[in-house]
PDB file of N, CA and C in Angstrom:
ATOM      1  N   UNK A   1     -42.153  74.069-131.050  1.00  0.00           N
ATOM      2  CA  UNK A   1     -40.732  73.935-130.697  1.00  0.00           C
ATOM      3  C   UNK A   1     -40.018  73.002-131.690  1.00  0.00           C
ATOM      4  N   UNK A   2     -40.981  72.133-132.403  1.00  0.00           N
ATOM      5  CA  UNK A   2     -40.173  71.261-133.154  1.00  0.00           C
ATOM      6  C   UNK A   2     -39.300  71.855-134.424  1.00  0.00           C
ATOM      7  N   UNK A   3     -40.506  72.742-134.929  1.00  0.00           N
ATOM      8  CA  UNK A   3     -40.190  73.447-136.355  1.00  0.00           C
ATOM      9  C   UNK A   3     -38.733  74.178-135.859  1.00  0.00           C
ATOM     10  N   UNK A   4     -38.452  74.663-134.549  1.00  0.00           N
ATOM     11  CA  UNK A   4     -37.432  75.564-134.482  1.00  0.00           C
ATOM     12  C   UNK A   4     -36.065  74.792-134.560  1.00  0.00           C
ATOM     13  N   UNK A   5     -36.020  73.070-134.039  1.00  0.00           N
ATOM     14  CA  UNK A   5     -35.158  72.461-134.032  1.00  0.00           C
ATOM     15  C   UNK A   5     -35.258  72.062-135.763  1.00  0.00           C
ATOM     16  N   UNK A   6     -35.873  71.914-136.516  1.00  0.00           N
ATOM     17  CA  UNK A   6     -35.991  71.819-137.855  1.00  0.00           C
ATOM     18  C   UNK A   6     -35.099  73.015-138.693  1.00  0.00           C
ATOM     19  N   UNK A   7     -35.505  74.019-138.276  1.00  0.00           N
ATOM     20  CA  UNK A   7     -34.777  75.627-139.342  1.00  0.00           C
ATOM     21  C   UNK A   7     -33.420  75.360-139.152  1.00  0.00           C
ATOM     22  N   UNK A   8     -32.804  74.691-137.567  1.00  0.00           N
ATOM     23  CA  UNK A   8     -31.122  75.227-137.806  1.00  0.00           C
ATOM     24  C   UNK A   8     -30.641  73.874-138.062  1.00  0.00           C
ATOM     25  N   UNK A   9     -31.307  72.936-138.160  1.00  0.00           N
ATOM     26  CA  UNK A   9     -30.971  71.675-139.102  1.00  0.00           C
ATOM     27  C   UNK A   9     -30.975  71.782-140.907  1.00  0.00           C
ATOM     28  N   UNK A  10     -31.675  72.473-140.788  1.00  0.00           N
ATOM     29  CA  UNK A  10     -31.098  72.756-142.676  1.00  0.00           C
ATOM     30  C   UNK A  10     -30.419  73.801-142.913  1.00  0.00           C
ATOM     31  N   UNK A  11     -30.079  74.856-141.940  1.00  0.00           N
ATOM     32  CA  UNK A  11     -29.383  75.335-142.408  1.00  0.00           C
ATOM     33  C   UNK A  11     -27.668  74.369-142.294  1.00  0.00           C
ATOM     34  N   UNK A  12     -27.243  73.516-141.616  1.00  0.00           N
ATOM     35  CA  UNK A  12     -26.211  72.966-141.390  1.00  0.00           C
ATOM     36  C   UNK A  12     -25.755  72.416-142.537  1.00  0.00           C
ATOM     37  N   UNK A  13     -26.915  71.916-143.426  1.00  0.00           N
ATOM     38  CA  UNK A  13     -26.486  71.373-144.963  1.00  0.00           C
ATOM     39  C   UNK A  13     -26.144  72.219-145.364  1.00  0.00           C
ATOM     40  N   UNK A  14     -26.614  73.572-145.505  1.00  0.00           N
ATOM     41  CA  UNK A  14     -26.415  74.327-146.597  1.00  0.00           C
ATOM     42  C   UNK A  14     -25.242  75.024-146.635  1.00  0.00           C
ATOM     43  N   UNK A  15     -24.707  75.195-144.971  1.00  0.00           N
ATOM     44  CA  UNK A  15     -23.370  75.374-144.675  1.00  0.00           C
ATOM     45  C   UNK A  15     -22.394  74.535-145.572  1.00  0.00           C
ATOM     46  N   UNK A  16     -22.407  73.101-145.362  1.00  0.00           N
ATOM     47  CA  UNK A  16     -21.635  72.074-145.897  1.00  0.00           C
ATOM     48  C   UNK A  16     -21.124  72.023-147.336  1.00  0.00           C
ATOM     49  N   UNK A  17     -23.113  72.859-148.128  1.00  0.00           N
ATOM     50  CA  UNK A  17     -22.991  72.833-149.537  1.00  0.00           C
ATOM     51  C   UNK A  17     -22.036  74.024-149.971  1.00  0.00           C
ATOM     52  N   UNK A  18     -22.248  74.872-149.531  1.00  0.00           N
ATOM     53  CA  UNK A  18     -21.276  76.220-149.896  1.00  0.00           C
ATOM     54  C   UNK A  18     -19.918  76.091-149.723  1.00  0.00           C
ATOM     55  N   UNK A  19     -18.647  75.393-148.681  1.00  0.00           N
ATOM     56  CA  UNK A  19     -18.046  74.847-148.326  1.00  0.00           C
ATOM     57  C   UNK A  19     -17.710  74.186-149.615  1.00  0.00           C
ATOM     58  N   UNK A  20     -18.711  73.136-149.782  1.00  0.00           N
ATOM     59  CA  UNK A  20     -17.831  71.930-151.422  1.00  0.00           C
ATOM     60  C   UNK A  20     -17.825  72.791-152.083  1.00  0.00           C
ATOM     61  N   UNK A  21     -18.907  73.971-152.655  1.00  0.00           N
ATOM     62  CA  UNK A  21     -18.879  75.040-153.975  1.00  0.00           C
ATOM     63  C   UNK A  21     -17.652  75.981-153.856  1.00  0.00           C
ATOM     64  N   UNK A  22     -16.979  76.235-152.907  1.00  0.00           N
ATOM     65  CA  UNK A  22     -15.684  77.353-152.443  1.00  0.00           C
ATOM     66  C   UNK A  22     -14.345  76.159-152.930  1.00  0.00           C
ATOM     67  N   UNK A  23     -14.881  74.999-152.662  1.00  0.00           N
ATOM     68  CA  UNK A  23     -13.701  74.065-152.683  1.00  0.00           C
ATOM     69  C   UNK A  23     -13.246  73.963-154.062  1.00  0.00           C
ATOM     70  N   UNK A  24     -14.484  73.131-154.840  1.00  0.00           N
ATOM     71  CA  UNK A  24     -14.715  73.186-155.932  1.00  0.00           C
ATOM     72  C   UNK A  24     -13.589  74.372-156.987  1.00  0.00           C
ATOM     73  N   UNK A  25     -14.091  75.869-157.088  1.00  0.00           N
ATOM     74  CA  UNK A  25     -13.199  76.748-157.773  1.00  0.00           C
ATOM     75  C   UNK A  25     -12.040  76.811-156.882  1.00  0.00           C
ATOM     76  N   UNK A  26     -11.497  76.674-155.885  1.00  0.00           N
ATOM     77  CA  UNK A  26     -10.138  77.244-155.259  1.00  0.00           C
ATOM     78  C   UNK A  26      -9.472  75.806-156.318  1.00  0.00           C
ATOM     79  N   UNK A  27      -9.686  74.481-156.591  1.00  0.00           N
ATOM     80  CA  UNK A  27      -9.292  73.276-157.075  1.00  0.00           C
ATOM     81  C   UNK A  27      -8.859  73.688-158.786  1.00  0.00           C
ATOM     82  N   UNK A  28      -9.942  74.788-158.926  1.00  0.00           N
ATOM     83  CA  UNK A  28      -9.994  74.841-160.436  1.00  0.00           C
ATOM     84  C   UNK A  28      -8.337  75.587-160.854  1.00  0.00           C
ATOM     85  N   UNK A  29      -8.088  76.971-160.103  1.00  0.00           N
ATOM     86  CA  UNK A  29      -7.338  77.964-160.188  1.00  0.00           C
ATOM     87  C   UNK A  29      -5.638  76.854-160.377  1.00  0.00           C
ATOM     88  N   UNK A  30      -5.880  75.602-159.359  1.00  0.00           N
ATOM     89  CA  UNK A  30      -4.516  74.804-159.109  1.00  0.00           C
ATOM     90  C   UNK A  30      -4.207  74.260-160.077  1.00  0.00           C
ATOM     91  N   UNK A  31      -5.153  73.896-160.840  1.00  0.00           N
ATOM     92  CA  UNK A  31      -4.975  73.413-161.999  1.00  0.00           C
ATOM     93  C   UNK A  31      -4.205  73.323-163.268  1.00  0.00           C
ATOM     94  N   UNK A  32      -4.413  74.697-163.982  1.00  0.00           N
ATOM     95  CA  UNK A  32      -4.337  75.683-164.887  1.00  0.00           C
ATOM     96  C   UNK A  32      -2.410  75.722-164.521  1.00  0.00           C
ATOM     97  N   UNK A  33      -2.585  76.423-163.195  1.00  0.00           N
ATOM     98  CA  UNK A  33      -1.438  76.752-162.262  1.00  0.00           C
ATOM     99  C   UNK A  33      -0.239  75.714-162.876  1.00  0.00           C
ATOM    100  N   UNK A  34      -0.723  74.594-163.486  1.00  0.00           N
ATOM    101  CA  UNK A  34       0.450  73.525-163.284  1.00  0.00           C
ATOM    102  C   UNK A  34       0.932  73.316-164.698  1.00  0.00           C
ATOM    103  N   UNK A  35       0.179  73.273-165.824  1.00  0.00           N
ATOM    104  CA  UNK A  35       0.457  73.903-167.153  1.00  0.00           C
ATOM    105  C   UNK A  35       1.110  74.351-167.864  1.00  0.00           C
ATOM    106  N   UNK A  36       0.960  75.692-166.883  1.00  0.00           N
ATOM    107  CA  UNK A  36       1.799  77.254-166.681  1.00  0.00           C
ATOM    108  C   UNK A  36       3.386  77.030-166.637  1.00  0.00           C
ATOM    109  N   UNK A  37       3.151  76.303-165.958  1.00  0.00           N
ATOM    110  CA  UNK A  37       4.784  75.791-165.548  1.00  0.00           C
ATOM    111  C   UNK A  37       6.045  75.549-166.519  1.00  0.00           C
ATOM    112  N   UNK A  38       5.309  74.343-166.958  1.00  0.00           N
ATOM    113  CA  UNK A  38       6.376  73.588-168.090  1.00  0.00           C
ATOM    114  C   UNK A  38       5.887  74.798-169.545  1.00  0.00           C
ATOM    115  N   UNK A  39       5.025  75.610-169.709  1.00  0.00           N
ATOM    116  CA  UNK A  39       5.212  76.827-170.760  1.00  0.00           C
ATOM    117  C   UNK A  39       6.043  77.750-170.660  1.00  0.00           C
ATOM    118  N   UNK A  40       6.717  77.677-169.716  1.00  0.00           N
ATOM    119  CA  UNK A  40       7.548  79.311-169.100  1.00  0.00           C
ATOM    120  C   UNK A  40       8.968  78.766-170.162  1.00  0.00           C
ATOM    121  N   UNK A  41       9.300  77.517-169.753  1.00  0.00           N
ATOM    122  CA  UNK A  41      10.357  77.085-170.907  1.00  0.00           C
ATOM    123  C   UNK A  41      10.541  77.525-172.493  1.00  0.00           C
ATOM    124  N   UNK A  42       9.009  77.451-172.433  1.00  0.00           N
ATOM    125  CA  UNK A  42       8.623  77.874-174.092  1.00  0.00           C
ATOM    126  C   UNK A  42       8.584  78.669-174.458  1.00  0.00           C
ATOM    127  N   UNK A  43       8.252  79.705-173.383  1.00  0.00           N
ATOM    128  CA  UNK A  43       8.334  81.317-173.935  1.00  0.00           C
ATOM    129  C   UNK A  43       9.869  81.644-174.124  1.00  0.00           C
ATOM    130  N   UNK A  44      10.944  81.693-173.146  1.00  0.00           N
ATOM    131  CA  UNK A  44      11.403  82.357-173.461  1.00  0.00           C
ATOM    132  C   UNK A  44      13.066  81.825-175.078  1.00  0.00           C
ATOM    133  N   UNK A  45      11.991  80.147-174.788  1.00  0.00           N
ATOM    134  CA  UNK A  45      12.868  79.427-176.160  1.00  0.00           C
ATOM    135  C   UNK A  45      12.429  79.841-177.948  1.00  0.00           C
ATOM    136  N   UNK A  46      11.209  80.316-177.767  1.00  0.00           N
ATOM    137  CA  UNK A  46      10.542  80.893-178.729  1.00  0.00           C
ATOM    138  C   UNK A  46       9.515  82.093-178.358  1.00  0.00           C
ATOM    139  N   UNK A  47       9.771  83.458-178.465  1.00  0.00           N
ATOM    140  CA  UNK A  47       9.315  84.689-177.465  1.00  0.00           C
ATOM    141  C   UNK A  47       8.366  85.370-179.222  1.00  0.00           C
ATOM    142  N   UNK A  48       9.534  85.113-180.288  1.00  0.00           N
ATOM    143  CA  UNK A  48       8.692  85.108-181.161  1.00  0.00           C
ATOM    144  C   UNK A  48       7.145  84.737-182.172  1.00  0.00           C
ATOM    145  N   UNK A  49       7.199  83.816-181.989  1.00  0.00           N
ATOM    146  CA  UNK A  49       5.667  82.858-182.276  1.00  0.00           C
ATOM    147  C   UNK A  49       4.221  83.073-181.270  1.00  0.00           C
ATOM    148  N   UNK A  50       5.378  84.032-180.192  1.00  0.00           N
ATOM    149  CA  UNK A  50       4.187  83.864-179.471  1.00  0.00           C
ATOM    150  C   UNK A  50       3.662  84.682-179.595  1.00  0.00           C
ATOM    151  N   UNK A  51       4.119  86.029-180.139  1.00  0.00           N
ATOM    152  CA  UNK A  51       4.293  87.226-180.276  1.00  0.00           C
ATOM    153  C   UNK A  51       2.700  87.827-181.102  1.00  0.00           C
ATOM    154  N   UNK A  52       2.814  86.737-182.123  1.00  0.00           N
ATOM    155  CA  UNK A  52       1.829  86.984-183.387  1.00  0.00           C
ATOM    156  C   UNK A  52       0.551  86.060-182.766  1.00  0.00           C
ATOM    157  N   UNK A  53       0.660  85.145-182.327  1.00  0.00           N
ATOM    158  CA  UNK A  53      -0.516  83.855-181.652  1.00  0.00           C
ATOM    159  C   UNK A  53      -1.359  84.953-181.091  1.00  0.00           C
ATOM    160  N   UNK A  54      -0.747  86.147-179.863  1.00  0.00           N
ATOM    161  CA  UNK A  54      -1.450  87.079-179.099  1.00  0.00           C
ATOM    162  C   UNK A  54      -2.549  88.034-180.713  1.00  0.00           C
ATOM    163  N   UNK A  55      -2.328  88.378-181.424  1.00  0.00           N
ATOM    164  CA  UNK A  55      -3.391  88.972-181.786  1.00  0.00           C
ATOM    165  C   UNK A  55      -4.368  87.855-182.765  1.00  0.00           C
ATOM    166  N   UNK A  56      -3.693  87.228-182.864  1.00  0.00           N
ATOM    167  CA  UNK A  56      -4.872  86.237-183.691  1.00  0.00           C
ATOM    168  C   UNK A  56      -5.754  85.425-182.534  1.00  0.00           C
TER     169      UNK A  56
END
């Protein structure tokens, strides 16, 4: 009986760990997100330069 109270005790960590790993990338995406922002100015102040940057 002990081992059985043992199995759903580790699984509770592993719950927890997957949880920080989901957290982790949703944090990453916000990031980037904020960047983005103050560039939108830039595109459309210079639409040219950017034009040529894309194939190189």
């Amino acid at each position: 009986m002990t081992e059985t109270t043992k199995k759903p005790a580790v699984k509770k960590p592993l719950k927890a760990e997957a949880d920080k790993t989901a957290a982790a990338p949703a944090k990453a995406p916000l990031k980037p997100a904020v960047p983005l922002r103050p560039a939108n100015p830039i595109r459309p102040g210079a639409p040219r330069p950017l034009a040529p940057a894309r194939p190189l």
